[in-house]
C-alpha atoms as a PDB file:
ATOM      1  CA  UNK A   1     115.705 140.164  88.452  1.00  0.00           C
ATOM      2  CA  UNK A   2     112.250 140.855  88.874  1.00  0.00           C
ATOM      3  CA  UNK A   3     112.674 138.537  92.173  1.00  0.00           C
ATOM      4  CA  UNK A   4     115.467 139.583  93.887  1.00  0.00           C
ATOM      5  CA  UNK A   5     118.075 137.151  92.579  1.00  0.00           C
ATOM      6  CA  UNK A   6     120.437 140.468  91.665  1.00  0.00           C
ATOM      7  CA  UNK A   7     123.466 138.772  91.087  1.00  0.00           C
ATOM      8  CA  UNK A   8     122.211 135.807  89.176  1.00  0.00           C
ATOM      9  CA  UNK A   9     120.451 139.028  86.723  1.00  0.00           C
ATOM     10  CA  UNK A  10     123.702 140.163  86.272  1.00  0.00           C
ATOM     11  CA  UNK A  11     125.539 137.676  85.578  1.00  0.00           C
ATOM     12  CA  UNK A  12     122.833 137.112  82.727  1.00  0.00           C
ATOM     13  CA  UNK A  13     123.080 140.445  81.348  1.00  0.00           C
ATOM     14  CA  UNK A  14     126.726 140.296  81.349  1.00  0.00           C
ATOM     15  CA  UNK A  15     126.362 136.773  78.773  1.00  0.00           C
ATOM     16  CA  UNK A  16     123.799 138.851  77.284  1.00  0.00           C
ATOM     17  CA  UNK A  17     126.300 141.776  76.011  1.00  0.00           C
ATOM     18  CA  UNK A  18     128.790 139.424  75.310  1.00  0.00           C
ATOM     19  CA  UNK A  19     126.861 137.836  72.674  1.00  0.00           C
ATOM     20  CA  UNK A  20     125.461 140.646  71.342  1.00  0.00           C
ATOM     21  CA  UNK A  21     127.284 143.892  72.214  1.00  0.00           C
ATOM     22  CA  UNK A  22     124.966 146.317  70.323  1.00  0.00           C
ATOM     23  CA  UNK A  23     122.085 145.394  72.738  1.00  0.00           C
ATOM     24  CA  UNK A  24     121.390 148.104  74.583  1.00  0.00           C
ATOM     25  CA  UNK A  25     118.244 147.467  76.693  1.00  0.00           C
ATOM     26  CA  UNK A  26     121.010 144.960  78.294  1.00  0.00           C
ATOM     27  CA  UNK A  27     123.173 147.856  79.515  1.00  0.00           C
ATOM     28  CA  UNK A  28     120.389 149.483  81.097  1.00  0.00           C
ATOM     29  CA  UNK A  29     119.182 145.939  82.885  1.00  0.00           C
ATOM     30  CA  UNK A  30     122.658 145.607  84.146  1.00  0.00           C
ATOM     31  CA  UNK A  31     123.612 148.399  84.887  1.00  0.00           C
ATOM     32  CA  UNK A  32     119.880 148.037  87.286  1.00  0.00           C
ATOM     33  CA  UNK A  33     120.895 144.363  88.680  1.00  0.00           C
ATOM     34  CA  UNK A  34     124.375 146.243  89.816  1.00  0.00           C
ATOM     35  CA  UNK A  35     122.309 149.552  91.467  1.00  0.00           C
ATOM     36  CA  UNK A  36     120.668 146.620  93.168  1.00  0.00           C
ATOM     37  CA  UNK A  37     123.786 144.967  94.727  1.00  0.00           C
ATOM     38  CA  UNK A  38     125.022 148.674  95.830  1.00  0.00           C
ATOM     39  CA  UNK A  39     128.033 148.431  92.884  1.00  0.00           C
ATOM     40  CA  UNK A  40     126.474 152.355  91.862  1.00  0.00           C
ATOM     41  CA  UNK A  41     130.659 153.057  90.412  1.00  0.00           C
ATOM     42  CA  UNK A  42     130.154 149.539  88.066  1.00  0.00           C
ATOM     43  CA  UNK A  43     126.469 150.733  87.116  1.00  0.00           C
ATOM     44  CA  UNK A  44     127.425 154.084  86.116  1.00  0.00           C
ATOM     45  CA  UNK A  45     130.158 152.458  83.939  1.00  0.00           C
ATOM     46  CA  UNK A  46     128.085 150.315  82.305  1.00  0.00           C
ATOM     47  CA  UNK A  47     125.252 152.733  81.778  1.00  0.00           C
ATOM     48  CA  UNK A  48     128.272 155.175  80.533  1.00  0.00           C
ATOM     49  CA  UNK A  49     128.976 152.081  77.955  1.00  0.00           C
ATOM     50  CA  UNK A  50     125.750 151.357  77.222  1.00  0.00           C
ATOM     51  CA  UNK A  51     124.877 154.836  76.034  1.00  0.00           C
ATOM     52  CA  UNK A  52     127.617 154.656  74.306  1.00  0.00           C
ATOM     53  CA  UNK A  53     125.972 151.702  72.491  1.00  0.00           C
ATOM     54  CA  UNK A  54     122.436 153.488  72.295  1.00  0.00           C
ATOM     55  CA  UNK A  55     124.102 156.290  70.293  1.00  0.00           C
ATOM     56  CA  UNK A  56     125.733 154.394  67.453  1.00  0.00           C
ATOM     57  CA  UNK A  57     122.504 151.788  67.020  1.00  0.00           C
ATOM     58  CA  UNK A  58     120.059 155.158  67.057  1.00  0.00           C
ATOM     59  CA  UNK A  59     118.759 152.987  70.153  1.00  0.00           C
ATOM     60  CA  UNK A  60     116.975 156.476  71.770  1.00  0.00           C
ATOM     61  CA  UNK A  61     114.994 154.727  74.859  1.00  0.00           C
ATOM     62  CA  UNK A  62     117.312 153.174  76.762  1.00  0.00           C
ATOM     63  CA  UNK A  63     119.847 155.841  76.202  1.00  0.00           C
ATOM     64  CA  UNK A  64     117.363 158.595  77.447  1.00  0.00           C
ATOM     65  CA  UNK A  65     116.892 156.132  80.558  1.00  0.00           C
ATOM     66  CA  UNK A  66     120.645 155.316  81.341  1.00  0.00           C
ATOM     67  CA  UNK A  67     121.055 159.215  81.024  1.00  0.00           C
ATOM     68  CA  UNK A  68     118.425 159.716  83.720  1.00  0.00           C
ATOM     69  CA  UNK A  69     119.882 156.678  85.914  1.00  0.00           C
ATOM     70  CA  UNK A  70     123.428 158.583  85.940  1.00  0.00           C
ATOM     71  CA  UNK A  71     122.350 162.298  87.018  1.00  0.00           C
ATOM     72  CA  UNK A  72     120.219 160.816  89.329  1.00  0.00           C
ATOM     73  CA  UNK A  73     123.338 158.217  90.995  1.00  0.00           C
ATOM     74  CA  UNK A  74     125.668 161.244  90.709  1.00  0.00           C
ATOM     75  CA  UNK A  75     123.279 163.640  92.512  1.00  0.00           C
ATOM     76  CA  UNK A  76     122.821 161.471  95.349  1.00  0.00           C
ATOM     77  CA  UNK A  77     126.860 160.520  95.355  1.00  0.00           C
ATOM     78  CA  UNK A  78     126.864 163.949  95.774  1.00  0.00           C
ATOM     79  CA  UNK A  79     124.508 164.358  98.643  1.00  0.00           C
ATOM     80  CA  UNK A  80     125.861 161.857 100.964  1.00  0.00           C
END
């Protein structure tokens, strides 16, 4: 991800929380990769999911961060 290749960073992320659903610091990567190809309704849902995840695995950091990533995708949904 960390060079542009967005979609190929999904893609991984999406294996990624298919083998191992409770891995929440995957959520938060993917739910990044799809901010970066403009899919902000498909991030939200998978930050929504991921938090979801953070919660029952007492996984605080990336559900603090997914938090942040939604107010701040709904605030500027909100200003455009």
């Amino acid at each position: 991800m960390e060079e542009g290749y967005f979609e190929d960073a999904a893609d991984a992320f999406y294996k990624a929380i298919e083998k191992k659903p409770d891995y929440t610091a995957a959520y938060l990567q993917l739910g990044e990769a799809l901010q970066h190809l403009n899919q902000i309704e498909k991030a939200i849902c998978v930050y929504e999911k991921g938090i979801t995840v953070g919660e029952q695995t007492h996984n605080e950091i990336p559900k603090i961060k997914m938090e942040k990533r939604i107010k701040r995708l709904r605030r500027n949904q909100k200003s455009t």
